[in-house]
PDB file of N, CA and C in Angstrom:
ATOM      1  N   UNK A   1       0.847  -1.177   0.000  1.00  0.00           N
ATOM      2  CA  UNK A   1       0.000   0.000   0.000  1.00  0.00           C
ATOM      3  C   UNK A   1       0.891   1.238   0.000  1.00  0.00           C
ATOM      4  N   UNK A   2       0.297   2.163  -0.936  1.00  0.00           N
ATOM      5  CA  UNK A   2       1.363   3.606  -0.654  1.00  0.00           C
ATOM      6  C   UNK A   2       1.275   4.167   1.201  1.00  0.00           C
ATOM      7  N   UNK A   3       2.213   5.149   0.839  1.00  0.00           N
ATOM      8  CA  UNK A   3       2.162   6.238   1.843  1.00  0.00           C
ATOM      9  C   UNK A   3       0.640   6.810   2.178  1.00  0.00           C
ATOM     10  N   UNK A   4      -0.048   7.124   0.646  1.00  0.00           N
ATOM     11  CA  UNK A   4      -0.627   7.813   0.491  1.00  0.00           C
ATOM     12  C   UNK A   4      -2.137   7.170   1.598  1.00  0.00           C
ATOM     13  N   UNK A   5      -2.049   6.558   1.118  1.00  0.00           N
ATOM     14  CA  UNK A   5      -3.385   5.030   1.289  1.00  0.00           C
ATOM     15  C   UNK A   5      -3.030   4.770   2.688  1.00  0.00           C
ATOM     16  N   UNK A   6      -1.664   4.796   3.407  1.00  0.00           N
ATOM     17  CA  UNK A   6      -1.552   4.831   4.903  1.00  0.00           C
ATOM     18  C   UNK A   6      -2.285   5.558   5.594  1.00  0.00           C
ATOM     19  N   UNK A   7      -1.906   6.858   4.956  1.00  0.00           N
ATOM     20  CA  UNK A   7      -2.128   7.910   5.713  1.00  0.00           C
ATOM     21  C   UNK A   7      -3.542   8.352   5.566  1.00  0.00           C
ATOM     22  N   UNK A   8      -4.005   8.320   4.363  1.00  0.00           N
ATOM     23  CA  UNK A   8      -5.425   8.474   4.847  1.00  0.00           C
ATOM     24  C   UNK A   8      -6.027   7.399   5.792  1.00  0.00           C
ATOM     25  N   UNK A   9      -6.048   6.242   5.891  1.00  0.00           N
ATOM     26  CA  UNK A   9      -6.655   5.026   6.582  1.00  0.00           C
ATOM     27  C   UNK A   9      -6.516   5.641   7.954  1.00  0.00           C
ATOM     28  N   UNK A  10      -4.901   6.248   8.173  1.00  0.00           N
ATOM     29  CA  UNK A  10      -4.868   6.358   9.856  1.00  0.00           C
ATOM     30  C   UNK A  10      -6.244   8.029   9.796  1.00  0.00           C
ATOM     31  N   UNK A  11      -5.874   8.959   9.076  1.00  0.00           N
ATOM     32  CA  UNK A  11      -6.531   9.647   9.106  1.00  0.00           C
ATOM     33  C   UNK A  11      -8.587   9.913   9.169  1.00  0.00           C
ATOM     34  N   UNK A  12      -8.400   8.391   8.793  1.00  0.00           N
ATOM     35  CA  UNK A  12     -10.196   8.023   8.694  1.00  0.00           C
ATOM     36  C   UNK A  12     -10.107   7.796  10.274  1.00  0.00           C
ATOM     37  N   UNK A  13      -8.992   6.488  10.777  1.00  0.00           N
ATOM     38  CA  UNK A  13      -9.404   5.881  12.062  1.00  0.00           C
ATOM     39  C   UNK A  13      -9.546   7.174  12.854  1.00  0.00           C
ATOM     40  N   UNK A  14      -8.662   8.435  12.970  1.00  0.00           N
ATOM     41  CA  UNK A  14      -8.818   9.169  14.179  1.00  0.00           C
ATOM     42  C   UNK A  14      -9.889  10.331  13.471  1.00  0.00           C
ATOM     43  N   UNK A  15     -10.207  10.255  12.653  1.00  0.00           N
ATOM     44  CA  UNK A  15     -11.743  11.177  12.738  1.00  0.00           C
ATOM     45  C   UNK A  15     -13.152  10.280  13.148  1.00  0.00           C
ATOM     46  N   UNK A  16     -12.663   8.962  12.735  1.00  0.00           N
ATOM     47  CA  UNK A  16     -14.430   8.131  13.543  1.00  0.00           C
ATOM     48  C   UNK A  16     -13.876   8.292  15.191  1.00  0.00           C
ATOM     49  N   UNK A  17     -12.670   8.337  15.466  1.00  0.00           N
ATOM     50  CA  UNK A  17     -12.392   8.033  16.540  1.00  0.00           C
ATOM     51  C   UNK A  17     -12.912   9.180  17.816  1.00  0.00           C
ATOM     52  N   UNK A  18     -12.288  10.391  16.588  1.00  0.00           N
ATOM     53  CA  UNK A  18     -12.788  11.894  17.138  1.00  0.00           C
ATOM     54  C   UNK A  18     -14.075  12.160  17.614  1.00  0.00           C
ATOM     55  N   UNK A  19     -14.929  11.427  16.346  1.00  0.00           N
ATOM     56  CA  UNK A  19     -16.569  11.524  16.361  1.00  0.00           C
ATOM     57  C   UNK A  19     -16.843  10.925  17.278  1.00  0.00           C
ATOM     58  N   UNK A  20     -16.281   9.918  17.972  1.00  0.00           N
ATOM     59  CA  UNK A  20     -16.832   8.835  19.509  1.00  0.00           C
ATOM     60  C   UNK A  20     -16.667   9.550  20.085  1.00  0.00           C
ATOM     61  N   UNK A  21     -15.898  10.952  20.277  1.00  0.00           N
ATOM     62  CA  UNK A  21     -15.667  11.036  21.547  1.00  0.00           C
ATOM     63  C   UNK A  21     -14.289  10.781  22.096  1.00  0.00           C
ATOM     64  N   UNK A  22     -13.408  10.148  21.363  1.00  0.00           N
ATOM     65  CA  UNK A  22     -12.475   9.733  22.295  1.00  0.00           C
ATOM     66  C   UNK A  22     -11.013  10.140  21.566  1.00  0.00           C
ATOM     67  N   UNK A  23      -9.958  10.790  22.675  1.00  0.00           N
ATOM     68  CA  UNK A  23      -8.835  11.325  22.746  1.00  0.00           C
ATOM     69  C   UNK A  23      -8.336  10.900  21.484  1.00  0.00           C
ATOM     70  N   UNK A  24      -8.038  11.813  20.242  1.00  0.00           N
ATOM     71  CA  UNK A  24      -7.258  11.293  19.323  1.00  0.00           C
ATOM     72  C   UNK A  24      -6.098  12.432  19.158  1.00  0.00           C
ATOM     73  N   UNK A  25      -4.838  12.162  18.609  1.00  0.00           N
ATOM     74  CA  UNK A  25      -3.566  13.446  18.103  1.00  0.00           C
ATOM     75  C   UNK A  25      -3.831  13.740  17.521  1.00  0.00           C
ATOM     76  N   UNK A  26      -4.841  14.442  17.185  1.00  0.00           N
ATOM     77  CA  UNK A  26      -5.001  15.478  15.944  1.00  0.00           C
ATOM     78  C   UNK A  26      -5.339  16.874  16.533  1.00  0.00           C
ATOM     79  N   UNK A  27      -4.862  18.151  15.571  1.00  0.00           N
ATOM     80  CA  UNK A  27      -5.425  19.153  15.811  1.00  0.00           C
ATOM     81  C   UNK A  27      -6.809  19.607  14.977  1.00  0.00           C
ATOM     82  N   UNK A  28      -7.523  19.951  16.006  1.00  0.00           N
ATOM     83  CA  UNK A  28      -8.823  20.553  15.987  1.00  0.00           C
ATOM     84  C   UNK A  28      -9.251  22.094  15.311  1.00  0.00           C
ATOM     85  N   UNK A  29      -9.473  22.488  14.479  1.00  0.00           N
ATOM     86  CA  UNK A  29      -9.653  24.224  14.359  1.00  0.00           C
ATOM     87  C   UNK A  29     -11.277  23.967  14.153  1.00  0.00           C
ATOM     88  N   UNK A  30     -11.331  25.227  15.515  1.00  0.00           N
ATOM     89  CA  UNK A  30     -12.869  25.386  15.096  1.00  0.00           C
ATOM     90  C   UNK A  30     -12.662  27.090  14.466  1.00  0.00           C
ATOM     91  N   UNK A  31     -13.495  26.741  13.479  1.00  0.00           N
ATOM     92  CA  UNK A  31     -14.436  28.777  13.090  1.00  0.00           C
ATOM     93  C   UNK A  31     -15.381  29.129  13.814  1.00  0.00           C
ATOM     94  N   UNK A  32     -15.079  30.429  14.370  1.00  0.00           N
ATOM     95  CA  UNK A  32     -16.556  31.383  14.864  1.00  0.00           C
ATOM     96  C   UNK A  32     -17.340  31.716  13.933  1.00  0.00           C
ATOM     97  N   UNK A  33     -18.572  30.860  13.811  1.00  0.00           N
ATOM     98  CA  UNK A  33     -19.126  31.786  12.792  1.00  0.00           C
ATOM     99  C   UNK A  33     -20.113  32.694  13.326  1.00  0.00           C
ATOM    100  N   UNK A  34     -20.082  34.185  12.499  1.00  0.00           N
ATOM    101  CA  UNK A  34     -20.204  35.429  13.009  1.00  0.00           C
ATOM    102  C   UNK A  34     -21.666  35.158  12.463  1.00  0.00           C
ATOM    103  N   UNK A  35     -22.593  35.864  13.350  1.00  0.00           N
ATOM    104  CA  UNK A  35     -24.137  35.756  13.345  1.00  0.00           C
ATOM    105  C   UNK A  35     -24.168  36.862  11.859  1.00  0.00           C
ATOM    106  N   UNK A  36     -24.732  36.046  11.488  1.00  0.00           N
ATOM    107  CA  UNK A  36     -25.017  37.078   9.719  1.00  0.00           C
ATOM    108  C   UNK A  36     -26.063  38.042   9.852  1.00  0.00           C
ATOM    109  N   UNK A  37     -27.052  37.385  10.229  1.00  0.00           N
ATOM    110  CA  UNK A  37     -28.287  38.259  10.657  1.00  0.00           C
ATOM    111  C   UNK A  37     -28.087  39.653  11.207  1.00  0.00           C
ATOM    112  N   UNK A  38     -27.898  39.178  12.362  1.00  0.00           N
ATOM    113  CA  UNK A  38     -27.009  40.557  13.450  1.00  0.00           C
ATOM    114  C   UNK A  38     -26.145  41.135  12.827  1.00  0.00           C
ATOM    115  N   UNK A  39     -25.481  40.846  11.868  1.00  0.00           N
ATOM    116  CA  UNK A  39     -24.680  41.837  11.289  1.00  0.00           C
ATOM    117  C   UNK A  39     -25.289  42.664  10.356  1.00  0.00           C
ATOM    118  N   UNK A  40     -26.108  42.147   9.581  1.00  0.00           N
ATOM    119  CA  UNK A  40     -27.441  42.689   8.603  1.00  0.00           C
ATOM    120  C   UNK A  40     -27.930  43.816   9.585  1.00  0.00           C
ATOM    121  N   UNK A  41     -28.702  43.368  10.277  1.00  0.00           N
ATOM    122  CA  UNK A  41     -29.696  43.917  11.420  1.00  0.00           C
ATOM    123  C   UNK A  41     -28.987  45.312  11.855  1.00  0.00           C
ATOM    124  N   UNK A  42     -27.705  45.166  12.150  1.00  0.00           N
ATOM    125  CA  UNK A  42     -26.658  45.960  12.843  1.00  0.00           C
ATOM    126  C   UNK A  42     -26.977  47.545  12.343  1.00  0.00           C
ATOM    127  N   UNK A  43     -26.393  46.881  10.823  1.00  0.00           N
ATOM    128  CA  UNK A  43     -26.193  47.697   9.575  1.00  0.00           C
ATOM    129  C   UNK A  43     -27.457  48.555   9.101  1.00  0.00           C
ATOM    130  N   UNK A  44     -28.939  48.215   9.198  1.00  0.00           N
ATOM    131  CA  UNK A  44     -30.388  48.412   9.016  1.00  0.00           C
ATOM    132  C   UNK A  44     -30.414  48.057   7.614  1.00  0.00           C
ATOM    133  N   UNK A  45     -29.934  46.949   7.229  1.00  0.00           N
ATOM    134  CA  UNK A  45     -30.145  46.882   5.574  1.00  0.00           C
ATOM    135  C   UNK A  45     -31.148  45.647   5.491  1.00  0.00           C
ATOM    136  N   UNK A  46     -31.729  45.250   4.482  1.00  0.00           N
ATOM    137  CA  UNK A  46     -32.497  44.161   4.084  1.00  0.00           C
ATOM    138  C   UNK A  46     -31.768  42.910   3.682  1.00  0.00           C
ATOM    139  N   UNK A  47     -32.180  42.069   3.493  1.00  0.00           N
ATOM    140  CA  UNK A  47     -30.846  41.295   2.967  1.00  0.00           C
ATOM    141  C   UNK A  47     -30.324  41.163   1.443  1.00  0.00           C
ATOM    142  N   UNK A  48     -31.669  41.248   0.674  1.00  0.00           N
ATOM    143  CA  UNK A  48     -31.338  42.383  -0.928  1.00  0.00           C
ATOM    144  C   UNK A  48     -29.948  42.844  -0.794  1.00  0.00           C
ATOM    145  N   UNK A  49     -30.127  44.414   0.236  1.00  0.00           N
ATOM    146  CA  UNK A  49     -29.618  45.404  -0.149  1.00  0.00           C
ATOM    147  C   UNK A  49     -28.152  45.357   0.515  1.00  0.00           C
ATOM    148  N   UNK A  50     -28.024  44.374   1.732  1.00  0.00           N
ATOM    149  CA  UNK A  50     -27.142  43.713   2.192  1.00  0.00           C
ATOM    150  C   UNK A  50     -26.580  42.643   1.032  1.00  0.00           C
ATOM    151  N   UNK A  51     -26.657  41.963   0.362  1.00  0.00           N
ATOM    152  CA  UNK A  51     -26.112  41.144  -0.419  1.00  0.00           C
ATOM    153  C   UNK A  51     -25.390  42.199  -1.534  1.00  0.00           C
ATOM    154  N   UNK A  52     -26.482  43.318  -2.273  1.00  0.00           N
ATOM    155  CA  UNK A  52     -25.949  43.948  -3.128  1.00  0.00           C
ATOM    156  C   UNK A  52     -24.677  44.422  -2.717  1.00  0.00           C
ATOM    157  N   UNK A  53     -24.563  45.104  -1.332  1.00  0.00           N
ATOM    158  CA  UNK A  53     -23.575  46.270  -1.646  1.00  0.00           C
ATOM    159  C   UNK A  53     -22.436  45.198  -1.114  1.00  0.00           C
ATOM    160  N   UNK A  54     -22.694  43.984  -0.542  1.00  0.00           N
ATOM    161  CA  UNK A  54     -21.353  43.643  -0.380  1.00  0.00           C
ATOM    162  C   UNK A  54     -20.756  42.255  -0.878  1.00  0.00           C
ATOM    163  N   UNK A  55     -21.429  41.990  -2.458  1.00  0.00           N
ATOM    164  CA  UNK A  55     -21.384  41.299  -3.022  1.00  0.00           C
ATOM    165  C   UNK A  55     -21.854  39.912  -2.922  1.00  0.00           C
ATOM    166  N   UNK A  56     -22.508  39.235  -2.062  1.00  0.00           N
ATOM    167  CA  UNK A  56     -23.003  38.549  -1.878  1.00  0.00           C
ATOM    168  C   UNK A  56     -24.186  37.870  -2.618  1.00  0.00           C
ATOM    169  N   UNK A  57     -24.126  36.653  -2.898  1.00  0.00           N
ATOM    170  CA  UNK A  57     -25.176  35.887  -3.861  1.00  0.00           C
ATOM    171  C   UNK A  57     -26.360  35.891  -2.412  1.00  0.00           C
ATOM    172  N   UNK A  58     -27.173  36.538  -3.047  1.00  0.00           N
ATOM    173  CA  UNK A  58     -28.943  36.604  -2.443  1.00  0.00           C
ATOM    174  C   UNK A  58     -29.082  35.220  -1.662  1.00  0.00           C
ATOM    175  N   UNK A  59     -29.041  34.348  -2.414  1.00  0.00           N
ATOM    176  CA  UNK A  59     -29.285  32.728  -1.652  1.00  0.00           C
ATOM    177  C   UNK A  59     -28.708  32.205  -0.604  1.00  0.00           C
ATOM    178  N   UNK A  60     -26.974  32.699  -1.516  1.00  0.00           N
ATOM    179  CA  UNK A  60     -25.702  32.084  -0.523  1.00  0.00           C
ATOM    180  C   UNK A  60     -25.889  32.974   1.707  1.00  0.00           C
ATOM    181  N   UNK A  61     -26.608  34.109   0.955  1.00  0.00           N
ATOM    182  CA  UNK A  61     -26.864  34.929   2.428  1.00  0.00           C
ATOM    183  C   UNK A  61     -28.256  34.441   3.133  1.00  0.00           C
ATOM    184  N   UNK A  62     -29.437  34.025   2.282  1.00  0.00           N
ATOM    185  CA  UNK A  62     -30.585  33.436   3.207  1.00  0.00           C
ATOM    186  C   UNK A  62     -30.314  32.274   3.647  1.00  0.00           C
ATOM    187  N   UNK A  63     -29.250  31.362   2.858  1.00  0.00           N
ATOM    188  CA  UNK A  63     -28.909  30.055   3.894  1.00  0.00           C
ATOM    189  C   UNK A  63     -28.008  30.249   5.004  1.00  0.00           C
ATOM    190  N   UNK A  64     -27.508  31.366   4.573  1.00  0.00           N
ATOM    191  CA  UNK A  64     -26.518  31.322   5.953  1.00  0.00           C
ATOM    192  C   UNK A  64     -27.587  32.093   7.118  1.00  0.00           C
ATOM    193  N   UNK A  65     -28.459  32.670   6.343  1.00  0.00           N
ATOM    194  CA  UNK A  65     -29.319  33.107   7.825  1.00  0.00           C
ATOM    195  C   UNK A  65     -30.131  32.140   8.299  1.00  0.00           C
ATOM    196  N   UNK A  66     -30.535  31.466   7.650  1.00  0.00           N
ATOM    197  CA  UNK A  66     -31.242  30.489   7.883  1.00  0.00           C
ATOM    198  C   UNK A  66     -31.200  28.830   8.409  1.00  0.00           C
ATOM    199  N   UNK A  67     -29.438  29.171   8.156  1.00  0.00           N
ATOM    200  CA  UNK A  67     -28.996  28.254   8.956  1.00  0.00           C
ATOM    201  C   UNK A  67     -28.699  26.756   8.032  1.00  0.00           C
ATOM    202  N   UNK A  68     -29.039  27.083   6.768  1.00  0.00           N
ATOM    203  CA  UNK A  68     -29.043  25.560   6.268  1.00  0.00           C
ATOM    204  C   UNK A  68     -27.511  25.396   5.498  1.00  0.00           C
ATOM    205  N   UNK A  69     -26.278  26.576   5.361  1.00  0.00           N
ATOM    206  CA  UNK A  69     -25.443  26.535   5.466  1.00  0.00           C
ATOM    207  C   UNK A  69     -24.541  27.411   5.818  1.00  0.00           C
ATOM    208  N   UNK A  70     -23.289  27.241   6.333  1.00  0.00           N
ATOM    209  CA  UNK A  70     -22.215  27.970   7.376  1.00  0.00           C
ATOM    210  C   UNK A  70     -21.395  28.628   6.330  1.00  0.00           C
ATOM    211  N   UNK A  71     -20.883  30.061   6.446  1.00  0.00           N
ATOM    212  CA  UNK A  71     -19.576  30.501   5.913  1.00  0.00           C
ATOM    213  C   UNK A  71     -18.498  29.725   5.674  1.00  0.00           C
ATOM    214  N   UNK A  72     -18.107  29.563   4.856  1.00  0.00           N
ATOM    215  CA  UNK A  72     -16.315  29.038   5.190  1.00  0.00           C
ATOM    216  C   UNK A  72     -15.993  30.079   5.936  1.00  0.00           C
ATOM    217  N   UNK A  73     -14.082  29.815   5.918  1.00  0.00           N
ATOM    218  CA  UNK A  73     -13.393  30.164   6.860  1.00  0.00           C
ATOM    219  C   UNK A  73     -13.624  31.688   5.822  1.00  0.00           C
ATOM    220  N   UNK A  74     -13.253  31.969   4.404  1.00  0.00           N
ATOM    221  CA  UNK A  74     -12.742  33.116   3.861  1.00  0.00           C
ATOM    222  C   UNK A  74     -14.287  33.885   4.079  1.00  0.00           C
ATOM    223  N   UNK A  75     -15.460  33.473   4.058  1.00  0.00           N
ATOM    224  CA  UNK A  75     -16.480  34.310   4.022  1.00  0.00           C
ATOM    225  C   UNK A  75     -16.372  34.616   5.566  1.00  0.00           C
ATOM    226  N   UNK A  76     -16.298  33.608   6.262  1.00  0.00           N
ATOM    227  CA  UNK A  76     -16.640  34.456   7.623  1.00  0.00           C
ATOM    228  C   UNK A  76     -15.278  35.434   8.082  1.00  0.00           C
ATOM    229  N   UNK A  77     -14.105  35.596   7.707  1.00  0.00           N
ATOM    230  CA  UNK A  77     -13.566  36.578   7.908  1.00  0.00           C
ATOM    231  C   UNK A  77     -13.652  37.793   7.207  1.00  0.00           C
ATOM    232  N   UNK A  78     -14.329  37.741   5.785  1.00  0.00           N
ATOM    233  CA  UNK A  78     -15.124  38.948   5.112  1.00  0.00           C
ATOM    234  C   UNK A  78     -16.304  39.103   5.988  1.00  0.00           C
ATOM    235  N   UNK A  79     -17.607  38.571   6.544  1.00  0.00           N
ATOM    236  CA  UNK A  79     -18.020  39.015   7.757  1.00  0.00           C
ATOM    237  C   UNK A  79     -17.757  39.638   8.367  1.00  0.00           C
ATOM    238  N   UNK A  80     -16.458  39.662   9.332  1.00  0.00           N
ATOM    239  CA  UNK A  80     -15.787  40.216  10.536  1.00  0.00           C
ATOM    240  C   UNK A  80     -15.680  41.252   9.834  1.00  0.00           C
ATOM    241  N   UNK A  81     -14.503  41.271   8.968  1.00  0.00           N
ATOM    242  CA  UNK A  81     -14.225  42.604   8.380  1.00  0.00           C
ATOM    243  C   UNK A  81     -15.639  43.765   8.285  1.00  0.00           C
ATOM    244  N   UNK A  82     -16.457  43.234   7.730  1.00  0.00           N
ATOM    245  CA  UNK A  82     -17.543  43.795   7.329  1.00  0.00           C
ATOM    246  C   UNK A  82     -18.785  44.492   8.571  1.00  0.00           C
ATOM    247  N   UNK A  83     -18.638  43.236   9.300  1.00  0.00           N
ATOM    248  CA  UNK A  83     -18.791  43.823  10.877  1.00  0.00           C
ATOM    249  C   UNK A  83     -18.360  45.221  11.820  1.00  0.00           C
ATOM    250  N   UNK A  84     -16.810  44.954  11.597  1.00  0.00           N
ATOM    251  CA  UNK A  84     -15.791  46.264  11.652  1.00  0.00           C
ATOM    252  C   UNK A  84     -15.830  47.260  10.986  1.00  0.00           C
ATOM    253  N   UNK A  85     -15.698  47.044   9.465  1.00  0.00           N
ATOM    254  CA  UNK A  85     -15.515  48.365   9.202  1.00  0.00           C
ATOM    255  C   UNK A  85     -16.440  48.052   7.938  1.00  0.00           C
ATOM    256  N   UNK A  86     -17.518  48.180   8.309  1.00  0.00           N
ATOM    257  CA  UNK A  86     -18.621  48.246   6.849  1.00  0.00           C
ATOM    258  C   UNK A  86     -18.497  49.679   5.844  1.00  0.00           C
ATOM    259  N   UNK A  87     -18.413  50.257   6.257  1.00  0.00           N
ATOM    260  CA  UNK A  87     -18.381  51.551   5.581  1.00  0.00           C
ATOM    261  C   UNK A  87     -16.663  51.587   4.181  1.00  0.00           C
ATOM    262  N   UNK A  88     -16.132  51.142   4.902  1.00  0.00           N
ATOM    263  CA  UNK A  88     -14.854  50.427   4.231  1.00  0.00           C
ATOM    264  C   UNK A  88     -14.560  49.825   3.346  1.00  0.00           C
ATOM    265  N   UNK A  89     -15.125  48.778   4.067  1.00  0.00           N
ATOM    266  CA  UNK A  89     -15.762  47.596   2.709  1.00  0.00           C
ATOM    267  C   UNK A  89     -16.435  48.063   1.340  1.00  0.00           C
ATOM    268  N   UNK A  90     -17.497  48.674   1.775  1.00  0.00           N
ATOM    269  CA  UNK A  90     -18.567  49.068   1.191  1.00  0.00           C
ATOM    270  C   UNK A  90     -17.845  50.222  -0.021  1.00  0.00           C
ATOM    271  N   UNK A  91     -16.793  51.493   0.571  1.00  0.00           N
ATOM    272  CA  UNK A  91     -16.178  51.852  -0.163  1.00  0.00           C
ATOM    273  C   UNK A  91     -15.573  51.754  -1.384  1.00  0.00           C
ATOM    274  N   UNK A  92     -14.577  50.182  -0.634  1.00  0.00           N
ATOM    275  CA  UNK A  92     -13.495  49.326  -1.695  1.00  0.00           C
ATOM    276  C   UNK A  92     -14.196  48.606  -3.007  1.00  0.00           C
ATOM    277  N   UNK A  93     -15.457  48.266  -2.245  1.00  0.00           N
ATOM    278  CA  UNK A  93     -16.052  47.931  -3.613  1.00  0.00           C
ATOM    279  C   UNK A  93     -16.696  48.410  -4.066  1.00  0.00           C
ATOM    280  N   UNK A  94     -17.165  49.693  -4.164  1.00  0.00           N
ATOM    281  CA  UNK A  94     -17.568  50.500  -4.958  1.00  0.00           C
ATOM    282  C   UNK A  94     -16.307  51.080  -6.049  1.00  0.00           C
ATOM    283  N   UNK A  95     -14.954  51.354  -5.329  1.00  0.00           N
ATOM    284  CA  UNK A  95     -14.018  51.192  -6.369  1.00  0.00           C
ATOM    285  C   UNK A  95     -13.850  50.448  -7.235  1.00  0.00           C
ATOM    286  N   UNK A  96     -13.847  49.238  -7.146  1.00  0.00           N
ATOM    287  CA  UNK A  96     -13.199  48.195  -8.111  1.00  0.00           C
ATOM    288  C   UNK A  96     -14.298  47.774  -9.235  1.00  0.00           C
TER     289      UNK A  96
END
């Protein structure tokens, strides 16, 4: 068997292993994901007018409010950003 085929196999055993519950060597990264809504809400925009100005696909933003799917890591740190300094954001892309 390759390397390759090792290493995933061990890599399957300690994620079912993870999922039990029980002590495996691996590192863990969790994401915060930043409440979308509340950031909408924050801002007083709709989610239209929230998607428009900060590029956002209409859909890709009602599932994330809605919960039926999560940011990745790169959207939810455009979040934050956007959280922080909306006016900024909002600027830069009106430039480009």
């Amino acid at each position: 068997m390759s390397k390759f085929g090792k290493d995933l196999i061990e890599s399957m055993t300690d994620a079912v292993a993870f999922a039990q519950g029980r002590d495996v060597a691996a590192t863990v990264h969790v994401v915060d994901v930043p409440d979308v809504r509340a950031i909408r809400f924050g801002l007083h925009m709709s989610q239209q007018r929230f998607a428009e100005t900060y590029r956002i696909p209409l859909p890709t933003l009602k599932n994330w409010e809605q919960g039926r799917r999560a940011p990745d890591a790169p959207a939810v740190a455009y979040l934050q950003a956007i959280s922080r300094v909306p006016q900024t954001i909002k600027d830069a892309l009106q430039g480009a």
